[in-house]
N, C-alpha and C. Protein backbone atom coordinates (compact mmCIF):
# COMPACT_ATOMS: atom_id res chain seq x y z
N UNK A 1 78.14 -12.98 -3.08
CA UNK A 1 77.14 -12.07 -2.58
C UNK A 1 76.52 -12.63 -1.31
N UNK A 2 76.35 -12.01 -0.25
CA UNK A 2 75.76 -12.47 0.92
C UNK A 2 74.11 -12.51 0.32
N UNK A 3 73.36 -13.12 1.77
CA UNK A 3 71.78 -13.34 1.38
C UNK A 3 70.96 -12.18 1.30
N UNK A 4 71.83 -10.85 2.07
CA UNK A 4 71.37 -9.86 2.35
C UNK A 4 71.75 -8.98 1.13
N UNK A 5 72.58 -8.95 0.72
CA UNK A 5 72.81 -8.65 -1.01
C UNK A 5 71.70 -9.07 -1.60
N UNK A 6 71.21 -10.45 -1.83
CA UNK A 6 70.84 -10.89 -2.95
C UNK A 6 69.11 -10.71 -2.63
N UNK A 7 69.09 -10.77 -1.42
CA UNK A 7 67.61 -10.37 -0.97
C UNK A 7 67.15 -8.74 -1.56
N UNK A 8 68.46 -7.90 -1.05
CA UNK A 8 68.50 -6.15 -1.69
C UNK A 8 67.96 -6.35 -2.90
N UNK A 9 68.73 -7.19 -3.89
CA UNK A 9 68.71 -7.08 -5.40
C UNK A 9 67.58 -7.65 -5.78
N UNK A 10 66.95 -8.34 -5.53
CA UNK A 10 65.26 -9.48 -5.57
C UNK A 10 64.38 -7.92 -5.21
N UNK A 11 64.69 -7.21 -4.33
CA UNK A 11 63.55 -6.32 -3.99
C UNK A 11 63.78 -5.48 -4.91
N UNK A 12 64.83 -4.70 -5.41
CA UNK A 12 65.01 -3.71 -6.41
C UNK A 12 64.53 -3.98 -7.75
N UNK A 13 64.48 -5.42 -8.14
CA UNK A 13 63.86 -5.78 -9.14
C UNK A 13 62.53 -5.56 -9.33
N UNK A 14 61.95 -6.52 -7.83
CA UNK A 14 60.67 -6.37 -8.12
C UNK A 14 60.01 -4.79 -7.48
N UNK A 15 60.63 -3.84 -7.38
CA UNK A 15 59.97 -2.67 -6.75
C UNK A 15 58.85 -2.30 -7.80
N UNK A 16 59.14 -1.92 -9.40
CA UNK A 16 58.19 -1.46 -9.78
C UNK A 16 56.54 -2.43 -9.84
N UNK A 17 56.93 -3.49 -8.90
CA UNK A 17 55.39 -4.27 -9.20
C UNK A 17 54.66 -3.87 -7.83
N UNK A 18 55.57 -3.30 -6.72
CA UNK A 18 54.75 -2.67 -5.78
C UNK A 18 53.93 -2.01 -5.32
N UNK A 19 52.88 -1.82 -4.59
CA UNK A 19 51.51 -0.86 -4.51
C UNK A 19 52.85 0.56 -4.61
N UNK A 20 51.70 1.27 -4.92
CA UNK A 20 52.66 2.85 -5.07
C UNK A 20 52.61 3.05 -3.72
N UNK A 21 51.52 2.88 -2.42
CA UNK A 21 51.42 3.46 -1.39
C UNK A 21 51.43 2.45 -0.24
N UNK A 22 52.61 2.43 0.44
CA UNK A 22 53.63 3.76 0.88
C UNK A 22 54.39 4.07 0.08
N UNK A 23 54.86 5.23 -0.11
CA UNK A 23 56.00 5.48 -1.15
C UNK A 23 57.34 5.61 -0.46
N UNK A 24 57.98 4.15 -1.35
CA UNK A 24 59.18 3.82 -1.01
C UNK A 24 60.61 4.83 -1.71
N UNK A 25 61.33 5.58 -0.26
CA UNK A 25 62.56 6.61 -0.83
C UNK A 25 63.79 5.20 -0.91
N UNK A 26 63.92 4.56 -0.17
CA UNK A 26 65.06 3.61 -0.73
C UNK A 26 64.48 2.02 0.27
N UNK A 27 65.19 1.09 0.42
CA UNK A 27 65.03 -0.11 1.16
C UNK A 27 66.15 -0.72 1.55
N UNK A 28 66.66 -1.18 2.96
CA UNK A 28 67.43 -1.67 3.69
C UNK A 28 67.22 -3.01 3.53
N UNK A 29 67.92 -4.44 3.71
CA UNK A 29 68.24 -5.17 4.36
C UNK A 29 69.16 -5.67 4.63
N UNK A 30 68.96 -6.31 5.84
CA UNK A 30 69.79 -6.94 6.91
C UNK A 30 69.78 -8.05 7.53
N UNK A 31 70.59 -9.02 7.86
CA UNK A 31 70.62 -10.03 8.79
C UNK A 31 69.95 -10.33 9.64
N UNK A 32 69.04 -11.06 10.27
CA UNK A 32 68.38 -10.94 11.59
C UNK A 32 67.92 -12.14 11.93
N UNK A 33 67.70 -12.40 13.24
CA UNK A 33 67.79 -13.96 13.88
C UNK A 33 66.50 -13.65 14.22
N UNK A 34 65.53 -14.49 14.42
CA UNK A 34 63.95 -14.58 15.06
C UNK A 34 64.11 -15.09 16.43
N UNK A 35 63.39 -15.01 16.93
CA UNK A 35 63.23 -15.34 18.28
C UNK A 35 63.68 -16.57 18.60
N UNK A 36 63.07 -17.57 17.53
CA UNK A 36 63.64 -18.73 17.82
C UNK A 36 65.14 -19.39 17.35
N UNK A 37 65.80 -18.17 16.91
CA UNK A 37 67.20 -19.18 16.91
C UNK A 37 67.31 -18.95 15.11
N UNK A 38 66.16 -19.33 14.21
CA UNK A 38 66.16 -18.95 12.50
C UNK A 38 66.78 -17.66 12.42
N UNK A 39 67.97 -17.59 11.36
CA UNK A 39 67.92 -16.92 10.17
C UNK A 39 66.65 -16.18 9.62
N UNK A 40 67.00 -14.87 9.44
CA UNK A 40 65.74 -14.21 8.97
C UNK A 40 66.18 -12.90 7.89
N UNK A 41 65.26 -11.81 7.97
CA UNK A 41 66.02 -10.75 6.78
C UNK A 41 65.11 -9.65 8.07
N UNK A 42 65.75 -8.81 8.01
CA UNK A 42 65.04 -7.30 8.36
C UNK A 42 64.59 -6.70 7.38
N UNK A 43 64.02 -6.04 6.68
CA UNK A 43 63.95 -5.35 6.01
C UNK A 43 63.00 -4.05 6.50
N UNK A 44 63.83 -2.61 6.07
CA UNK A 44 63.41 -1.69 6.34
C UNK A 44 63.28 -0.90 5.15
N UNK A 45 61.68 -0.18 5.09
CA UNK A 45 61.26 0.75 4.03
C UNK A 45 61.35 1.85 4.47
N UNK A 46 62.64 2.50 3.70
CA UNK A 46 62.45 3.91 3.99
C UNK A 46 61.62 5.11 3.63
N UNK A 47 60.65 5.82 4.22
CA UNK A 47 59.89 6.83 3.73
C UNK A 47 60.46 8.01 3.57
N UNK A 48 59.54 9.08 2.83
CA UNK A 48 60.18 10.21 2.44
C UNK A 48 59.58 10.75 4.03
N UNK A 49 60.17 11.68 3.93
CA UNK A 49 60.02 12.87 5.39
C UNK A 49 58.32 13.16 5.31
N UNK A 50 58.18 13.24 4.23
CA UNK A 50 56.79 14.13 4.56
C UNK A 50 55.48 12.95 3.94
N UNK A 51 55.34 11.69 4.53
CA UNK A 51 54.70 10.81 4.67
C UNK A 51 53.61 10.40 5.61
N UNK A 52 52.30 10.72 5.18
CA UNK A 52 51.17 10.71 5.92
C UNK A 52 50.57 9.51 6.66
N UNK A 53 49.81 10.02 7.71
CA UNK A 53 49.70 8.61 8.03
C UNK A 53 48.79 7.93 7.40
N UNK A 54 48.14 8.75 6.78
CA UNK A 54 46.87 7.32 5.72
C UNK A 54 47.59 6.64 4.86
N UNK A 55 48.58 6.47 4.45
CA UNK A 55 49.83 6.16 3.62
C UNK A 55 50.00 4.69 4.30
N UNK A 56 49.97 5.09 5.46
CA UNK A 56 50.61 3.88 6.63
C UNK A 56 49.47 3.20 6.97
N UNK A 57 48.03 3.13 6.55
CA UNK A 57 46.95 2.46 6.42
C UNK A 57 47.42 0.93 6.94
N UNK A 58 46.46 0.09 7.51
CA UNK A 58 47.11 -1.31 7.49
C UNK A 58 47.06 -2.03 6.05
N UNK A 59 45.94 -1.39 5.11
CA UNK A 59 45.68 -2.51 4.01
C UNK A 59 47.22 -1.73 3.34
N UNK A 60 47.63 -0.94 2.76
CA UNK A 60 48.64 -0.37 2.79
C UNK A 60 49.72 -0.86 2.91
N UNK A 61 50.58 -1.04 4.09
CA UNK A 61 51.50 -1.81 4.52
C UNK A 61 51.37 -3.47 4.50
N UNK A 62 49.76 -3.69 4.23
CA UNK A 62 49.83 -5.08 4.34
C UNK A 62 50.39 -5.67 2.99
N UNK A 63 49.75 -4.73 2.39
CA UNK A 63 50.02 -4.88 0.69
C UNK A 63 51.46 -5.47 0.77
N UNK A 64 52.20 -4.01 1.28
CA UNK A 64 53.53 -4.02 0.86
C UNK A 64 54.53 -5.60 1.36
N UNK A 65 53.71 -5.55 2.67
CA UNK A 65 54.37 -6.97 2.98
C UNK A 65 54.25 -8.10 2.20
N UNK A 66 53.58 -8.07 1.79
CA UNK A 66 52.93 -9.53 0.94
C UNK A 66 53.49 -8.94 0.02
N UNK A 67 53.53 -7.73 -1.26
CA UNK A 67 54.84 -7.97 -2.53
C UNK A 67 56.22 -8.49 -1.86
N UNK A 68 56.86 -7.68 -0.87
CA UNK A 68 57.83 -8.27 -0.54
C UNK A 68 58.38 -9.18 -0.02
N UNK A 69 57.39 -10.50 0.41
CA UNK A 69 57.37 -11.59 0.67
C UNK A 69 57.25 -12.23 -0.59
N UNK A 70 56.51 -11.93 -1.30
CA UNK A 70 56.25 -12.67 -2.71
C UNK A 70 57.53 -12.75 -3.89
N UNK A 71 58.24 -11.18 -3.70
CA UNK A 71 59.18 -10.94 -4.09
C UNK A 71 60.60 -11.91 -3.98
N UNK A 72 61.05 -12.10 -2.65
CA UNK A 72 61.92 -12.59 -2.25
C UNK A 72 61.53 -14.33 -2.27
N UNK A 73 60.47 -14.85 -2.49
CA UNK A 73 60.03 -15.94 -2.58
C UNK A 73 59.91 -16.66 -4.08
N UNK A 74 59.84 -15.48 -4.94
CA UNK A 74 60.19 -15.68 -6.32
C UNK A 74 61.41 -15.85 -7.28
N UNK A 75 62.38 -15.71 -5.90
CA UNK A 75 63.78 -15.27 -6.59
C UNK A 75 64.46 -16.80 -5.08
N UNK A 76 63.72 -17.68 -4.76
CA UNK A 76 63.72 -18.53 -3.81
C UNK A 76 64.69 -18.70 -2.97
N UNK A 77 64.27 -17.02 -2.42
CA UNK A 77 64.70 -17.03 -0.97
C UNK A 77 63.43 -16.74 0.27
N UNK A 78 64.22 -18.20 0.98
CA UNK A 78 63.75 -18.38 1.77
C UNK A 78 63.67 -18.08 3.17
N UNK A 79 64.78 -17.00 3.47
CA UNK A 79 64.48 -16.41 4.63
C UNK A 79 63.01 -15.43 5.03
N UNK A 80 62.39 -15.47 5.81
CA UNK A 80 61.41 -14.33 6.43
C UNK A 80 61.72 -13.35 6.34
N UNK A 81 61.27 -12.24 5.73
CA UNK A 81 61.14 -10.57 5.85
C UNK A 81 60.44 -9.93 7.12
N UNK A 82 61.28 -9.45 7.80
CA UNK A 82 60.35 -8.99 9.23
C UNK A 82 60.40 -7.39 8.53
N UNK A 83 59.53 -6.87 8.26
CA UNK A 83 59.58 -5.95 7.47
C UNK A 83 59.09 -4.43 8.30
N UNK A 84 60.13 -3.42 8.57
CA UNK A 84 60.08 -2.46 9.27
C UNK A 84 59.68 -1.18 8.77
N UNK A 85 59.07 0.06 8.96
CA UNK A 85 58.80 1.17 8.12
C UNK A 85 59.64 2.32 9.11
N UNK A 86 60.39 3.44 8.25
CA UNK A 86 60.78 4.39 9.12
C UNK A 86 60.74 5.48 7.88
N UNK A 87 61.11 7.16 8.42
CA UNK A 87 60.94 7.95 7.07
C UNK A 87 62.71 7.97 7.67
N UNK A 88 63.60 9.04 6.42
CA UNK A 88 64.77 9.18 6.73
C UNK A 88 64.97 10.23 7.65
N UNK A 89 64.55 10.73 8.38
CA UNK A 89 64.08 11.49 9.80
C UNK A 89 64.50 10.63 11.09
N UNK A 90 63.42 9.56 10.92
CA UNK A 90 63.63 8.86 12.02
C UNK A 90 64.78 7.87 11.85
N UNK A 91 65.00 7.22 10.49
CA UNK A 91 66.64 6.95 10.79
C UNK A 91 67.81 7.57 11.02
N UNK A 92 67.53 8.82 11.04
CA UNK A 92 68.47 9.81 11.17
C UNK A 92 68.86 9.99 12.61
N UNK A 93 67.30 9.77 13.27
CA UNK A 93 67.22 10.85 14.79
C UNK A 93 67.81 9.07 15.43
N UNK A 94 67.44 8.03 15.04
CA UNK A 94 68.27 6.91 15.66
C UNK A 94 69.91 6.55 15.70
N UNK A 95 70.33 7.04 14.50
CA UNK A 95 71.61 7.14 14.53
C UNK A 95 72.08 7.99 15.36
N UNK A 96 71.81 9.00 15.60
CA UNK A 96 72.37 10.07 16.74
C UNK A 96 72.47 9.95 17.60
N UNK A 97 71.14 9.04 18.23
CA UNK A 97 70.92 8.59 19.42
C UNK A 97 72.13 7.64 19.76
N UNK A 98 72.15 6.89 18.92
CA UNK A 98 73.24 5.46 19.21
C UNK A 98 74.56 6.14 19.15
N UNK A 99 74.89 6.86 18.74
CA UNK A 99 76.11 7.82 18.50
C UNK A 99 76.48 8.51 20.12
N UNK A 100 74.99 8.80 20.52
CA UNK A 100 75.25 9.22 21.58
C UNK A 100 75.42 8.84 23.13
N UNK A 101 74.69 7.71 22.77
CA UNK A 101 74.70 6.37 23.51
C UNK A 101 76.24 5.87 24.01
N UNK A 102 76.81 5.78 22.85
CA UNK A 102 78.17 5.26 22.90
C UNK A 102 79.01 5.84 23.66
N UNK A 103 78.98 7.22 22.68
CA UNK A 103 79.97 8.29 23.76
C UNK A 103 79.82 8.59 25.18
N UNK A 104 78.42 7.84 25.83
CA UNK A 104 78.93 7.88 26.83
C UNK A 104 77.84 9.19 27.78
């Protein structure tokens, strides 16, 4: 299993100990290098479409960062979570873009 597997599976575990708000439709991660050269994790929370912005509060998201730091720290991994929010809208309207990008 890669780190990014096992990081996925650490968060799916611990999801039900998460604040309910934001409400998480699924969760990404990924590989990602920090500025300085480290190994890191991306992680992206996907929202539902129709997600408010008091939802996106800072105490809110701060929450969420700190379970999912706590999460992945419990299951002792040690990479950083740079932890991203999008609804499936806006991952949608990014893929297209890059789609379209390409072609040119």
């Amino acid at each position: 299993m890669t780190p990014e597997q096992v990081a996925l599976e650490a968060l799916e575990t611990a999801r039900g100990s998460f604040p309910k708000v934001p409400r998480i439709q699924r969760l990404l991660v990924e590989d990602e290098v920090d500025m300085e050269g480290h190994d890191a994790l991306r992680v992206t929370v996907v929202l539902p479409n129709d997600t408010r912005d008091d939802e996106l509060a800072g105490e809110n998201t701060l929450a969420l960062d700190w379970a999912i730091h706590q999460a992945l720290q419990s299951k002792d991994i040690k990479l950083f979570p740079y932890v991203f929010y999008a609804t499936e809208q806006e991952l949608a309207d990014a893929t297209a873009e890059r789609a379209r990008e390409a072609a040119g």
